[in-house]
PDB file of N, CA and C in Angstrom:
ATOM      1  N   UNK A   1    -118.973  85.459-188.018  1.00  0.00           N
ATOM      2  CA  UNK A   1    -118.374  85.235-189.326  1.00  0.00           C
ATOM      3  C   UNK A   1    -118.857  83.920-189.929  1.00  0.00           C
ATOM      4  N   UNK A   2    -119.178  82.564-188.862  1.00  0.00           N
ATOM      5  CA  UNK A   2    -119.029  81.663-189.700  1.00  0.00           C
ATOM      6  C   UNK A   2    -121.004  81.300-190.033  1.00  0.00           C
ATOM      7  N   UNK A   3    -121.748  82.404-189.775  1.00  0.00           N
ATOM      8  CA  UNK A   3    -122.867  82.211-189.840  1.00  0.00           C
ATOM      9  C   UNK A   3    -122.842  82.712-191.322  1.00  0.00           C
ATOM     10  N   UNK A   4    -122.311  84.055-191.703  1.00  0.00           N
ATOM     11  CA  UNK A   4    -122.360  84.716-192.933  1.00  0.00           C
ATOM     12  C   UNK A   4    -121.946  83.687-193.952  1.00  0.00           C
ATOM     13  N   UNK A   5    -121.057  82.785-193.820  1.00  0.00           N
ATOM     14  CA  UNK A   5    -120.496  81.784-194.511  1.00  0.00           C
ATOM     15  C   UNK A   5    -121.613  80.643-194.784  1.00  0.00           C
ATOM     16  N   UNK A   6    -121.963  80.009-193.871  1.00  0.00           N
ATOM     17  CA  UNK A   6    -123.181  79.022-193.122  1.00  0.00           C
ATOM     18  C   UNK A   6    -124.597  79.712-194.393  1.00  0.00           C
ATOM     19  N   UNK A   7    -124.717  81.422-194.665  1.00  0.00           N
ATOM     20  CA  UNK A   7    -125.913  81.417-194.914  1.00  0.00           C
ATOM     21  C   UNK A   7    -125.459  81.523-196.224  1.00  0.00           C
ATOM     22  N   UNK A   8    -124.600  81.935-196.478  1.00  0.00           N
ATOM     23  CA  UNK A   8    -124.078  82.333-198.274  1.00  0.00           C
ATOM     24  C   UNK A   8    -124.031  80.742-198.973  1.00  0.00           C
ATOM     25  N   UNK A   9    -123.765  79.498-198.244  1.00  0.00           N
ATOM     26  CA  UNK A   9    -123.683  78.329-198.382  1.00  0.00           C
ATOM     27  C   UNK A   9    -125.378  77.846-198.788  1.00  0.00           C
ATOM     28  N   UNK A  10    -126.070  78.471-197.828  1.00  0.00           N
ATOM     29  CA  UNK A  10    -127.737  77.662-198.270  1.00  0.00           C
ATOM     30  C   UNK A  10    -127.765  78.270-198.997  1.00  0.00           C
ATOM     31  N   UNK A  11    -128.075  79.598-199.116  1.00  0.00           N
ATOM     32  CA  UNK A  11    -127.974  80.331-200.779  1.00  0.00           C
ATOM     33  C   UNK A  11    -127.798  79.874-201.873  1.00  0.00           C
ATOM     34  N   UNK A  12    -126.618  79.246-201.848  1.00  0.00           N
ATOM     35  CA  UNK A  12    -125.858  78.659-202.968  1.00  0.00           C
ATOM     36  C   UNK A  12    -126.739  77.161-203.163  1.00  0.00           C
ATOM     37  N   UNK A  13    -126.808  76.763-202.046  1.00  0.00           N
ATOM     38  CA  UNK A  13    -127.865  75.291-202.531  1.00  0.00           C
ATOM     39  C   UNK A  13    -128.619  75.408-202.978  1.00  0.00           C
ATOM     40  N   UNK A  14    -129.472  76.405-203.067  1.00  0.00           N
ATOM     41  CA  UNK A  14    -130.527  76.408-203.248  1.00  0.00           C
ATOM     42  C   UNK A  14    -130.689  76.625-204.899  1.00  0.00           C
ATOM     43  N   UNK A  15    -129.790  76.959-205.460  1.00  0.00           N
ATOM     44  CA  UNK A  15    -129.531  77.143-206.779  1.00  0.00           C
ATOM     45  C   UNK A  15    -129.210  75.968-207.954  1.00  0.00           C
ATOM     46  N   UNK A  16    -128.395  74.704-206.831  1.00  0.00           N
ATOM     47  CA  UNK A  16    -128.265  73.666-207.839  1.00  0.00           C
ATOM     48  C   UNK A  16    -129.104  72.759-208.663  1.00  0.00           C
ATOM     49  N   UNK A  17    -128.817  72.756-209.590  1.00  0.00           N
ATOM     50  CA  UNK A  17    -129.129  71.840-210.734  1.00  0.00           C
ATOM     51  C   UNK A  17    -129.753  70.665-210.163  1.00  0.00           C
ATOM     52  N   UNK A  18    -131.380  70.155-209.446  1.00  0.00           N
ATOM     53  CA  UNK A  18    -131.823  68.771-209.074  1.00  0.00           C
ATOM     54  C   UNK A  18    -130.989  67.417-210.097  1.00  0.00           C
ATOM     55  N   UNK A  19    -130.315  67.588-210.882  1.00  0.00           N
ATOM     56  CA  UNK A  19    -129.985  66.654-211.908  1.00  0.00           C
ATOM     57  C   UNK A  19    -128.395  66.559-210.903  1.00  0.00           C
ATOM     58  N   UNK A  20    -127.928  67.403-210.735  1.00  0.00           N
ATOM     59  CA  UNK A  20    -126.873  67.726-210.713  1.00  0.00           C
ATOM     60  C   UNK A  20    -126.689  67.298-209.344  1.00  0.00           C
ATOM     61  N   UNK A  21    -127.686  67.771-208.326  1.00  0.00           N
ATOM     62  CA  UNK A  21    -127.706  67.186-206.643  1.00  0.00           C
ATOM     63  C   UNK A  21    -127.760  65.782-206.901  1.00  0.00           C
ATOM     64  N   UNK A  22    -128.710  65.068-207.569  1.00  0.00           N
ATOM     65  CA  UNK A  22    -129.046  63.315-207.782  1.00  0.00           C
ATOM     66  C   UNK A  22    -127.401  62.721-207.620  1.00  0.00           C
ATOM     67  N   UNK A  23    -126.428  63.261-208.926  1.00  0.00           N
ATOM     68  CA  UNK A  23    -125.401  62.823-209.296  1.00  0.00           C
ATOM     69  C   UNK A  23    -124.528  63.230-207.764  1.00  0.00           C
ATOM     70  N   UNK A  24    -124.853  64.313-207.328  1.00  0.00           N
ATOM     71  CA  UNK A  24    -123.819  64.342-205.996  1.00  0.00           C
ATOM     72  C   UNK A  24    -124.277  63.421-204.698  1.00  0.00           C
ATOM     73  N   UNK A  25    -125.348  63.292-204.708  1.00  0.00           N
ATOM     74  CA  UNK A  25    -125.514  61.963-203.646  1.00  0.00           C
ATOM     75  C   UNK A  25    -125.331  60.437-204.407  1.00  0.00           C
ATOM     76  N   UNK A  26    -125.602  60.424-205.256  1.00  0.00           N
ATOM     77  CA  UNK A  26    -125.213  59.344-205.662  1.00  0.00           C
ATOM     78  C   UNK A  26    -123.570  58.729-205.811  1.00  0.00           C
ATOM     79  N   UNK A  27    -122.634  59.490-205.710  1.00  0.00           N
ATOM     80  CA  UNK A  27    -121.114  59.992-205.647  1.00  0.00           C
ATOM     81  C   UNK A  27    -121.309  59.578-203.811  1.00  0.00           C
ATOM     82  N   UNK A  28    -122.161  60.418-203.324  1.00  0.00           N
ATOM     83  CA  UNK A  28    -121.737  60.387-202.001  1.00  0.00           C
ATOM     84  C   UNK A  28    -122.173  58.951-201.105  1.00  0.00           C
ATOM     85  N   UNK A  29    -123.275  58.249-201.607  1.00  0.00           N
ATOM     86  CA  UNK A  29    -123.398  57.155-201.077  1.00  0.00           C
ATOM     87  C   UNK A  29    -122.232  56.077-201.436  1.00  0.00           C
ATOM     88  N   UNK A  30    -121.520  56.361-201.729  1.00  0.00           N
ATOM     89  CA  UNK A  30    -120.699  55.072-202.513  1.00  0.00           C
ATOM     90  C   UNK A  30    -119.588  55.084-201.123  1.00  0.00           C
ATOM     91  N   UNK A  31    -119.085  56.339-201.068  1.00  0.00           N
ATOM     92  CA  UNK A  31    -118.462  56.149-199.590  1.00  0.00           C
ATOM     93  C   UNK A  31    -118.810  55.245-198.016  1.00  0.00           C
ATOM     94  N   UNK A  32    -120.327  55.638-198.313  1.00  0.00           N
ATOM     95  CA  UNK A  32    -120.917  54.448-197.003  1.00  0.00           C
ATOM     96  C   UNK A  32    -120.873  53.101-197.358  1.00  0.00           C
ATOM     97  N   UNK A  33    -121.175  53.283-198.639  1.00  0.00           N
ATOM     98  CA  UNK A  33    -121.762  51.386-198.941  1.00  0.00           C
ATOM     99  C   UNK A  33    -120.403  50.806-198.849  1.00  0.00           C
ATOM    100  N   UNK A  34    -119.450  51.540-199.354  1.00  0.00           N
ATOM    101  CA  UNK A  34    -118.001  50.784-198.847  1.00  0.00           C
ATOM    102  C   UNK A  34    -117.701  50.874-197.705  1.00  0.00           C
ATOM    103  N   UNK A  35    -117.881  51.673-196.649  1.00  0.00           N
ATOM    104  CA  UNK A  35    -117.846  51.704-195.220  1.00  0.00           C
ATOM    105  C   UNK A  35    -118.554  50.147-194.846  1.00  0.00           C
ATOM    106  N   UNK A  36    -119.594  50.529-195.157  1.00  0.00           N
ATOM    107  CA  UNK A  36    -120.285  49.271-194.361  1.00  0.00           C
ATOM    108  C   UNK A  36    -119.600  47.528-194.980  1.00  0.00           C
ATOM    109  N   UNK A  37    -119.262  47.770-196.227  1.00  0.00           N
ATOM    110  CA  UNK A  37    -118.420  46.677-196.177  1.00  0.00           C
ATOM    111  C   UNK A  37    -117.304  46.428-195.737  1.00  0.00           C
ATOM    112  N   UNK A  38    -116.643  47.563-195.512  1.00  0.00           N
ATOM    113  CA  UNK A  38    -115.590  46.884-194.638  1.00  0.00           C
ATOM    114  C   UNK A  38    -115.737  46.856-193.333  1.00  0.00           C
ATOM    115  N   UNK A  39    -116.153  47.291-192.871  1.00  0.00           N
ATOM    116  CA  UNK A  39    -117.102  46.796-191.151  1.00  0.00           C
ATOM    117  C   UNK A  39    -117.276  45.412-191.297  1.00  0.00           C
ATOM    118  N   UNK A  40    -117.709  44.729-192.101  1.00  0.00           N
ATOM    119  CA  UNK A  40    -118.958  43.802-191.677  1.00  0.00           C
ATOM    120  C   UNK A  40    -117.638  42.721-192.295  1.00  0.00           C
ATOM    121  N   UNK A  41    -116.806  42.850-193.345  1.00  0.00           N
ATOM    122  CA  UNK A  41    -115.974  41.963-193.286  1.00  0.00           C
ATOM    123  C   UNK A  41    -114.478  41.776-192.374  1.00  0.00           C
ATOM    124  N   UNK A  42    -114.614  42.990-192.127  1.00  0.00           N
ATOM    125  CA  UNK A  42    -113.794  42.502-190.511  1.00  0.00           C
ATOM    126  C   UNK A  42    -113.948  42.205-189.364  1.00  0.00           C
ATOM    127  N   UNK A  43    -115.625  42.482-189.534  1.00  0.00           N
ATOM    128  CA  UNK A  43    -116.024  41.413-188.222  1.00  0.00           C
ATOM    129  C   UNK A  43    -115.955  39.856-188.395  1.00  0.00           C
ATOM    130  N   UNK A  44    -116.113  39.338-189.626  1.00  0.00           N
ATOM    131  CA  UNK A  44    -116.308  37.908-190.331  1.00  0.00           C
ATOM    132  C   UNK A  44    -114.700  37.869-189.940  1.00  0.00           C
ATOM    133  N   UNK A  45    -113.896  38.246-190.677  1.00  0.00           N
ATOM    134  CA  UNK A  45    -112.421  37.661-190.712  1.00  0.00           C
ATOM    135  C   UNK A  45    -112.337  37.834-188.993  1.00  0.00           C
ATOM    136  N   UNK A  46    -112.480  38.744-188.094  1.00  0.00           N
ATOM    137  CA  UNK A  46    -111.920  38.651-186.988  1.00  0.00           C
ATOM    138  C   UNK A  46    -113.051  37.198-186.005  1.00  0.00           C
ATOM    139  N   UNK A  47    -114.133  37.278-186.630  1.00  0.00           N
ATOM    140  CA  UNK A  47    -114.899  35.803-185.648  1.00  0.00           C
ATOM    141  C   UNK A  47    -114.256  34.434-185.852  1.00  0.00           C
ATOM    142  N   UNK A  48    -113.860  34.518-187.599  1.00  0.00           N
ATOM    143  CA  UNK A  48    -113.147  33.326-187.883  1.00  0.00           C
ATOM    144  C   UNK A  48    -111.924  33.418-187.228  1.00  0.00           C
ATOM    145  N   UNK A  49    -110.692  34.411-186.870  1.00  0.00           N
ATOM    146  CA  UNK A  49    -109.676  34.404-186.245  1.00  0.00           C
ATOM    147  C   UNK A  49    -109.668  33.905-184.500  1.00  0.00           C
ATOM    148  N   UNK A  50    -111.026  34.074-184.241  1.00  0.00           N
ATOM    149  CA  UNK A  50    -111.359  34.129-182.506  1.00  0.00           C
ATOM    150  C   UNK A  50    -112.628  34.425-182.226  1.00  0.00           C
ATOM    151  N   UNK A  51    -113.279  33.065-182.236  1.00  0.00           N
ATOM    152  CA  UNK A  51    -114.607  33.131-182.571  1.00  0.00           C
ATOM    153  C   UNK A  51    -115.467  33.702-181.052  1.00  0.00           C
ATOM    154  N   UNK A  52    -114.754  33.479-180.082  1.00  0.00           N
ATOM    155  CA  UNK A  52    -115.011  33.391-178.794  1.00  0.00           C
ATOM    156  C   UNK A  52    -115.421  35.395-178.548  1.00  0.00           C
ATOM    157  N   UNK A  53    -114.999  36.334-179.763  1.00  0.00           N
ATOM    158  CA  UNK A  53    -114.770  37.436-179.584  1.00  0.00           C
ATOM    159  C   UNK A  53    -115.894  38.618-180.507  1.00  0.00           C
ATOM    160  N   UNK A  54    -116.674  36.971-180.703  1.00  0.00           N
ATOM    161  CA  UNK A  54    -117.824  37.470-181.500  1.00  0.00           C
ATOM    162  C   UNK A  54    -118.799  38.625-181.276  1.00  0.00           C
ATOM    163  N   UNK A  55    -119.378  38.110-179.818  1.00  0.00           N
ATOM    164  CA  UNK A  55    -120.406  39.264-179.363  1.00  0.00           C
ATOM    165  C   UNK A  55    -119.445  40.822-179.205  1.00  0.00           C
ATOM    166  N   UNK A  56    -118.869  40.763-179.103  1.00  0.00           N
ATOM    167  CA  UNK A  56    -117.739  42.096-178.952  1.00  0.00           C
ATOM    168  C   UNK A  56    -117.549  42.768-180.195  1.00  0.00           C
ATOM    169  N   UNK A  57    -117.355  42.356-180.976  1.00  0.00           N
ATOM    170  CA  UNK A  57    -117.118  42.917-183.011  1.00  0.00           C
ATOM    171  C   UNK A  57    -118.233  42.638-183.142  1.00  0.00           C
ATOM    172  N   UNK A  58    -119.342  42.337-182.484  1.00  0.00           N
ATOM    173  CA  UNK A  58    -120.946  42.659-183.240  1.00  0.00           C
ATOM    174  C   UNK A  58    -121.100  44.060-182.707  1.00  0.00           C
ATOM    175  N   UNK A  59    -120.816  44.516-181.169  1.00  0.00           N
ATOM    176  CA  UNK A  59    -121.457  45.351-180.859  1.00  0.00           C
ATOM    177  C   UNK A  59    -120.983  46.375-181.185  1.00  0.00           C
ATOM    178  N   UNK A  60    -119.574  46.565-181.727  1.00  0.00           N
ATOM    179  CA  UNK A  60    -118.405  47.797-182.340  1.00  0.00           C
ATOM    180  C   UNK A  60    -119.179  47.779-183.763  1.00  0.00           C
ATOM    181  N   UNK A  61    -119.300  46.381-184.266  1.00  0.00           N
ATOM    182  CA  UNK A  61    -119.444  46.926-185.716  1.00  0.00           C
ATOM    183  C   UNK A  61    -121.293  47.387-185.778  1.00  0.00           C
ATOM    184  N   UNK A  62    -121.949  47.087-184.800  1.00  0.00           N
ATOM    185  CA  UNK A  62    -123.203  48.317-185.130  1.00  0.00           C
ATOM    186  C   UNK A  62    -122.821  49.395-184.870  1.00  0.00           C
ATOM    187  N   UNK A  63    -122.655  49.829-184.257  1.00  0.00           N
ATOM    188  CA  UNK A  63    -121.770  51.054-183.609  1.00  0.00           C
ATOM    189  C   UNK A  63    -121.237  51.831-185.099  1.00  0.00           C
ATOM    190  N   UNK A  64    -120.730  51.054-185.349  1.00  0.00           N
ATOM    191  CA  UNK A  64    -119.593  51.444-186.360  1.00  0.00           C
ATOM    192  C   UNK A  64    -120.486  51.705-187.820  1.00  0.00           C
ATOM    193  N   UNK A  65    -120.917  50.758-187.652  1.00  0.00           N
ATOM    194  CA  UNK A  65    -122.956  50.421-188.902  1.00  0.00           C
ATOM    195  C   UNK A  65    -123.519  51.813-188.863  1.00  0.00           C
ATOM    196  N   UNK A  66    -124.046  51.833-187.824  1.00  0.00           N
ATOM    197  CA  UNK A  66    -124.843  53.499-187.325  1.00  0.00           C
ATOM    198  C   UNK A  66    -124.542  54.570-187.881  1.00  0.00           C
ATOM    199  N   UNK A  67    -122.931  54.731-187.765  1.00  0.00           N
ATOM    200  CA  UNK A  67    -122.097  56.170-187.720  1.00  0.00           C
ATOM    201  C   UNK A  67    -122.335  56.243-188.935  1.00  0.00           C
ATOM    202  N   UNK A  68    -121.725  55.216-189.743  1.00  0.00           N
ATOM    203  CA  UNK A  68    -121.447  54.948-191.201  1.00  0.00           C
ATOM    204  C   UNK A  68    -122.613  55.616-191.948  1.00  0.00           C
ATOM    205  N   UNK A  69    -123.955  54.585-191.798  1.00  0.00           N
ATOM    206  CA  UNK A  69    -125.121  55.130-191.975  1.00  0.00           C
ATOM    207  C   UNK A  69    -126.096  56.715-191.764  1.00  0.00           C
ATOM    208  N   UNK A  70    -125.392  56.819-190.717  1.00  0.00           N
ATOM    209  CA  UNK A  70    -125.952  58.831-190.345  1.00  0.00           C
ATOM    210  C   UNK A  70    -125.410  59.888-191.830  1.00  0.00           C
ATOM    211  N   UNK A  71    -123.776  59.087-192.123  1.00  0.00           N
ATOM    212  CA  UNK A  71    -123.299  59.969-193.017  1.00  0.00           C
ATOM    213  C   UNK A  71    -124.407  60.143-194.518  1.00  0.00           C
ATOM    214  N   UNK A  72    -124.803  58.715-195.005  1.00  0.00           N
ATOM    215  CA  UNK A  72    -125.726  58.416-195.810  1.00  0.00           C
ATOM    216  C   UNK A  72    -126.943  59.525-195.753  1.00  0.00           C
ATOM    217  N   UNK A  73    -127.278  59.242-194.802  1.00  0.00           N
ATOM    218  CA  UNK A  73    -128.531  59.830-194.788  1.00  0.00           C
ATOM    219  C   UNK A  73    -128.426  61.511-194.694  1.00  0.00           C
ATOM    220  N   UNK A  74    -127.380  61.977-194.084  1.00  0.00           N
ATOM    221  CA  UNK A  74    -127.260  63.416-194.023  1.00  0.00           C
ATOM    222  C   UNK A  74    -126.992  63.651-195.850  1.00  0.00           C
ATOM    223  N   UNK A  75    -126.145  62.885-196.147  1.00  0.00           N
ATOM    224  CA  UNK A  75    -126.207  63.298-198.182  1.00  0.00           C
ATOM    225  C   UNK A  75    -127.295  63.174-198.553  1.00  0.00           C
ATOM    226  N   UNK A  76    -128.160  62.290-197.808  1.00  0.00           N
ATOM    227  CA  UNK A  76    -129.878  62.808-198.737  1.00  0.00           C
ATOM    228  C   UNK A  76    -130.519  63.260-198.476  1.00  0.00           C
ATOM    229  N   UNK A  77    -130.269  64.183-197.140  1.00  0.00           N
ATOM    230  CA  UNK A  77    -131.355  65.128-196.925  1.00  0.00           C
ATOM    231  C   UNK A  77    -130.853  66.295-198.017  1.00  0.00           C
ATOM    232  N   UNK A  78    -129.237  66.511-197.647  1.00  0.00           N
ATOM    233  CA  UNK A  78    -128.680  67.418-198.323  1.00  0.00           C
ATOM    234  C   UNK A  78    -129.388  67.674-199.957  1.00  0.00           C
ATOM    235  N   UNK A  79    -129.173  66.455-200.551  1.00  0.00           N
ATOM    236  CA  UNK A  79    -129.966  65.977-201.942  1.00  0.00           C
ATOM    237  C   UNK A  79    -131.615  66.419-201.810  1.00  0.00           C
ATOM    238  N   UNK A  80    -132.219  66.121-200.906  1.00  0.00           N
ATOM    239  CA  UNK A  80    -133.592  66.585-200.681  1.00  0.00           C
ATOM    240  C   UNK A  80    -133.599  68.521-200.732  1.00  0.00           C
ATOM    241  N   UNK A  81    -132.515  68.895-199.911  1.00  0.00           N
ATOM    242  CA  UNK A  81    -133.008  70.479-199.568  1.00  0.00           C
ATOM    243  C   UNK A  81    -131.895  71.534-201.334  1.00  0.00           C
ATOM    244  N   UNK A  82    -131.203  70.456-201.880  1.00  0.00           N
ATOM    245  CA  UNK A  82    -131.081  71.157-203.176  1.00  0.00           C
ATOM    246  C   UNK A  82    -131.540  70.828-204.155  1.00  0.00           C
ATOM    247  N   UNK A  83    -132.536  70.211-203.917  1.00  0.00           N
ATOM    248  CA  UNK A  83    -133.456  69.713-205.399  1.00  0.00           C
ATOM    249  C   UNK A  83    -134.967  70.180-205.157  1.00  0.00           C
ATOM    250  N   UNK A  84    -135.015  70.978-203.687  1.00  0.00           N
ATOM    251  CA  UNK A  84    -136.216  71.523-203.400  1.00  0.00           C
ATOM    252  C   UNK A  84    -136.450  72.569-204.704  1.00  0.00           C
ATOM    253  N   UNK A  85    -134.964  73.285-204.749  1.00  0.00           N
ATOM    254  CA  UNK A  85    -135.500  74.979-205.025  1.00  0.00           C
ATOM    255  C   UNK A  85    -135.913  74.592-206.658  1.00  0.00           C
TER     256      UNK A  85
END
């Protein structure tokens, strides 16, 4: 069942408006770029709180950097494979 769904879905991409995909990744990056700021300023507020705890909130917040970032990039492939057709 959820393949029939899965293929009726590329189908449908394949139809959108390239103008129209631009504007939906562009919508969709805004979610990461605020991700990554708040990562990176709660690592700052938590080094200044306990500086000693630094290397530890570096290695969560790449971690945390990464994930953030995969989401990014999966909206532009997405953006890439509906602005193909």
């Amino acid at each position: 069942m959820s393949n029939i769904v899965l293929a009726q879905a590329a189908e449908a991409a394949g139809s959108i408006n390239p103008g129209l995909a631009a504007i939906g990744y562009g919508l969709g990056a805004i979610g990461p770029g605020v991700g990554v700021g708040l990562i990176w300023a709660a690592v700052i507020n938590g080094t200044a709180r306990q500086p000693e705890a630094q290397g530890q909130l570096q290695g969560i917040a790449w971690i945390s950097f990464v994930l953030v970032e995969v989401l990014a990039l999966i909206g532009l492939v997405v953006y890439f494979i509906a602005s193909a057709a």
